[in-house]
Structures are given as C-alpha cells and as structure tokens.
C-alpha atoms as a PDB file:
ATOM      1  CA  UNK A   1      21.525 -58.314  63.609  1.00  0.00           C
ATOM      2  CA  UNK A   2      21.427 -55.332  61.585  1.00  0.00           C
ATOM      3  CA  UNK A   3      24.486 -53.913  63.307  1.00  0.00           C
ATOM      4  CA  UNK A   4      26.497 -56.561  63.294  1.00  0.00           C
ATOM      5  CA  UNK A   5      25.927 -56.768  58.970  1.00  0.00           C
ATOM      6  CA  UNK A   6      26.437 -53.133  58.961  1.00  0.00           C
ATOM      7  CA  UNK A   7      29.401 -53.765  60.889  1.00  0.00           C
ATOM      8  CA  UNK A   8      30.867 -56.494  58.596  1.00  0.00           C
ATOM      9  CA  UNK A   9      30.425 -54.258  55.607  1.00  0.00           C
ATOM     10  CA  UNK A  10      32.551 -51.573  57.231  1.00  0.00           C
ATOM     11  CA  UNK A  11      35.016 -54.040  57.606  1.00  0.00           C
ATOM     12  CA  UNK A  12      34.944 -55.474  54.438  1.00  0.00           C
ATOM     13  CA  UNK A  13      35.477 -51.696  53.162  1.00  0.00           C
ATOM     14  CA  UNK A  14      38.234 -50.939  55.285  1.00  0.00           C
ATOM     15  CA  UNK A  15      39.850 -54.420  54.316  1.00  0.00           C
ATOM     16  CA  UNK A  16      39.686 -54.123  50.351  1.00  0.00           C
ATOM     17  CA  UNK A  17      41.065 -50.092  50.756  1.00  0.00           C
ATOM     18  CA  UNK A  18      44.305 -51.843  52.565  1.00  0.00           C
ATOM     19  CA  UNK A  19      45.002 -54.004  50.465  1.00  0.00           C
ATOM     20  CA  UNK A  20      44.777 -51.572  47.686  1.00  0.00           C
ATOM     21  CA  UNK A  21      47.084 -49.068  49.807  1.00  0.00           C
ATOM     22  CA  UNK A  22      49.664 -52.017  49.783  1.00  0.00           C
ATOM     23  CA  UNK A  23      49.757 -52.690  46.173  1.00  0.00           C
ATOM     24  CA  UNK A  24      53.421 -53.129  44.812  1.00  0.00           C
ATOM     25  CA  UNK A  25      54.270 -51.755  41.122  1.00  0.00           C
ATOM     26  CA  UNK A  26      57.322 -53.082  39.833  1.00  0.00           C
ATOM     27  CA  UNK A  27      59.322 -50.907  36.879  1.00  0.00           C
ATOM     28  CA  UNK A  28      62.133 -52.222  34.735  1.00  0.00           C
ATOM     29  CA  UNK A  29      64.620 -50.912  32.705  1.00  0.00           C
ATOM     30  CA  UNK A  30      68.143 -50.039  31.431  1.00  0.00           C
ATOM     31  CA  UNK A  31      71.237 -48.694  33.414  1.00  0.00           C
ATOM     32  CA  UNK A  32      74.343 -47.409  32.447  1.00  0.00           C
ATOM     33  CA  UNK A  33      77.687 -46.170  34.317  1.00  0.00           C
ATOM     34  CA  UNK A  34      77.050 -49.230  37.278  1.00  0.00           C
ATOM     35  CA  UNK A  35      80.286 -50.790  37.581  1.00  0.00           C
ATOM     36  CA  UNK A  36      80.770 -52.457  41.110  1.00  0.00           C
ATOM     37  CA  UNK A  37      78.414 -52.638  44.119  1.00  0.00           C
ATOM     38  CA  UNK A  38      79.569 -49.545  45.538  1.00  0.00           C
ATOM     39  CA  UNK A  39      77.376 -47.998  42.447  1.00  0.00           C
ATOM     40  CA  UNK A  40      74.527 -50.223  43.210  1.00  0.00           C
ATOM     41  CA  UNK A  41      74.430 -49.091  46.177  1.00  0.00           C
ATOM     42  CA  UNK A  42      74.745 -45.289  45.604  1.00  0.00           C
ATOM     43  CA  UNK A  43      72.198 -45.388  42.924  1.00  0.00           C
ATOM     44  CA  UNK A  44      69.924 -47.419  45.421  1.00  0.00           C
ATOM     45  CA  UNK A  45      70.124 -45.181  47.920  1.00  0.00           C
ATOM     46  CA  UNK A  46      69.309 -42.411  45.957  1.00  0.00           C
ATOM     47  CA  UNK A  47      66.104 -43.646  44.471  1.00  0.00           C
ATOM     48  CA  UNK A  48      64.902 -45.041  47.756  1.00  0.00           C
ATOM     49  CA  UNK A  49      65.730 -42.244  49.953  1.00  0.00           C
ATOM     50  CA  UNK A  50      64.046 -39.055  46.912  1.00  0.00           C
ATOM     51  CA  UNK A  51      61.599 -41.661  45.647  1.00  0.00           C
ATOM     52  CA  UNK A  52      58.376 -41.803  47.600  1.00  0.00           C
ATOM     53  CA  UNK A  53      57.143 -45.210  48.230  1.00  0.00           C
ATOM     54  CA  UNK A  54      60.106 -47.214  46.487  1.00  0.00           C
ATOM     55  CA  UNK A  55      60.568 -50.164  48.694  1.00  0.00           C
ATOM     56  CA  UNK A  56      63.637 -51.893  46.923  1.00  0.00           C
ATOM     57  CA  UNK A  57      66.117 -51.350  43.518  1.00  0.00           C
ATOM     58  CA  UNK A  58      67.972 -54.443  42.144  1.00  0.00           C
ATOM     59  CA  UNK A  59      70.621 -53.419  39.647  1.00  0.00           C
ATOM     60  CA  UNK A  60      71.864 -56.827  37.703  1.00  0.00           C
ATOM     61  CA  UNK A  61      74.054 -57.652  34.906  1.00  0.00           C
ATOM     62  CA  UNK A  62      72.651 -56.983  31.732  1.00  0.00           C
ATOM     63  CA  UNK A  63      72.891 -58.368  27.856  1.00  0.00           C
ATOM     64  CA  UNK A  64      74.738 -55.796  26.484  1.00  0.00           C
ATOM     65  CA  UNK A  65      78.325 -55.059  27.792  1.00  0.00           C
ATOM     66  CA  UNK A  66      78.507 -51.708  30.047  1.00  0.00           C
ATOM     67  CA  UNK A  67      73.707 -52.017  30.518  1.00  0.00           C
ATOM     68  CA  UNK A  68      72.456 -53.282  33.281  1.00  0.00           C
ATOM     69  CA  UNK A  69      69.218 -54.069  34.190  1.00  0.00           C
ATOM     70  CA  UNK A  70      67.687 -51.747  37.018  1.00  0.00           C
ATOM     71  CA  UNK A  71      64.119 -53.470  39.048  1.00  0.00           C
ATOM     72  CA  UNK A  72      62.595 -51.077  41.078  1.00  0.00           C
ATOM     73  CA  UNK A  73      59.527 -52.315  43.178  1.00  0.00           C
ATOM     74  CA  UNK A  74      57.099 -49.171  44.621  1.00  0.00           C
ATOM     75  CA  UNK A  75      53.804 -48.548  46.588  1.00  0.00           C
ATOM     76  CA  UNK A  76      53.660 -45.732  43.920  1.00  0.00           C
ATOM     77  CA  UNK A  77      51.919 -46.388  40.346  1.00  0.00           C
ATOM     78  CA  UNK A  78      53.488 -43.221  39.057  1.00  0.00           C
ATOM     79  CA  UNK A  79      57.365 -43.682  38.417  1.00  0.00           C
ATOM     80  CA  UNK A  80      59.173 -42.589  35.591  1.00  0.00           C
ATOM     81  CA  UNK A  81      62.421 -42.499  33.585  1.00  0.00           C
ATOM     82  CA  UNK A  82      62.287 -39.206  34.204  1.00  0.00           C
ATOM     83  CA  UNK A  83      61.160 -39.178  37.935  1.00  0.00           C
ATOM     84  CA  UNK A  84      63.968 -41.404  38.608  1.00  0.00           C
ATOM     85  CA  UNK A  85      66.917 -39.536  36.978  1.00  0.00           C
ATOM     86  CA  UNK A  86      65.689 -36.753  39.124  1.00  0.00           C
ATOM     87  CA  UNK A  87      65.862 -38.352  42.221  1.00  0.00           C
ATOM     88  CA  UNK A  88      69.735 -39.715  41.639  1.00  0.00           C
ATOM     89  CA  UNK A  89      70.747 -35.743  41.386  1.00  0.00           C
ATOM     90  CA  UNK A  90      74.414 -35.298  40.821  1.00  0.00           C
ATOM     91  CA  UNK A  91      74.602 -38.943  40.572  1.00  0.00           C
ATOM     92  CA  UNK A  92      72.883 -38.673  36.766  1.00  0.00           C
ATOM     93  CA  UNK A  93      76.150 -37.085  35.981  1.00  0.00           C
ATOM     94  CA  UNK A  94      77.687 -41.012  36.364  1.00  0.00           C
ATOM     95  CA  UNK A  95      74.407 -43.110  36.278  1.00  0.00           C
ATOM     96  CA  UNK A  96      72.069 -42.928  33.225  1.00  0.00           C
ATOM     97  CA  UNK A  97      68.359 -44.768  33.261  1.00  0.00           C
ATOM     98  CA  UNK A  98      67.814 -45.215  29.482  1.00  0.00           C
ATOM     99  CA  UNK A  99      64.693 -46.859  29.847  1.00  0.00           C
ATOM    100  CA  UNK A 100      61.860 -47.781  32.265  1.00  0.00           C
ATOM    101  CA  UNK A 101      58.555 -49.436  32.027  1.00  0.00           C
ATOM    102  CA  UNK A 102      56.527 -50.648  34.620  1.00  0.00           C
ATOM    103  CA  UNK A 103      55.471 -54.505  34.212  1.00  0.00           C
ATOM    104  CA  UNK A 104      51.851 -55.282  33.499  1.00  0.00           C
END
C-alpha cells in the first residue's frame, strides 16, 4: 500500500511539472510597416522560426492608421520588444515593434 501512495505522489509530481512546461504566455503590442498579408506572414515567420517557444503571431488592424496590433502566444515567459526586433533581422529595417507587454 505504501508503494502504490508513493507511486501516486510521483505521479502527481510529474503531472503538475507538465502542465507547468505547457504554460502559454501571450504578449501584445504595436506594429508598424505591415501592409498586406505577405508582411504578416514574413514577420510571422521570422519570430516563429528565431523565437524559441513562440507557437503563433496574429498581426491585426489596429486604431491608429499605418499600427497594427501584433499577439504573440509562447511557451517562453521571457519575450521582449527587444528580443523580438532581433529575431525579424533585416526585416526590422521594414517592420518596427513599438511596444510589447505580456498580458497578466
């Protein structure tokens, strides 16, 4: 009987340490220089393909003519404005993050 508690606890440990692994951070924030969905895409690309554990960027109209709103959704708690205008490269030359926060 021992065992099998000892066993469950394990479990239990190995269960909550998953589910912590698979936690999602979202970040939001201003774009600029997005005109079409060619440039969604490029700029998606970019962050998912140099940004470790980025799952999925949304770039959608924003409030103010010529900023759009960028959603990026990560396994990693860390991401930046600055992290991401890294990872777009050359592309920063065209594409400007002016702001990013992650969401409580």
């Amino acid at each position: 009987m021992k065992h099998l508690a000892a066993l469950f606890a394990l479990l239990a440990v190995f269960a909550v340490q998953t589910f912590a692994g698979d936690a999602k951070h979202t970040y939001t924030g201003d774009i600029t220089g997005v005109v079409c969905a060619a440039c969604s895409a490029h700029v998606s690309e970019a962050l998912t393909a140099k940004l470790p554990g980025v799952e999925k960027v949304d770039i959608t109209k924003g409030d103010k003519a010529g900023v759009n709103t960028i959603t990026i959704v990560s396994k990693q708690c860390d991401v930046t404005k600055d992290t991401a205008m890294a990872a777009l490269g050359d592309l920063a030359k065209t594409y400007q993050i002016t702001s990013l926060a992650k969401k409580p």
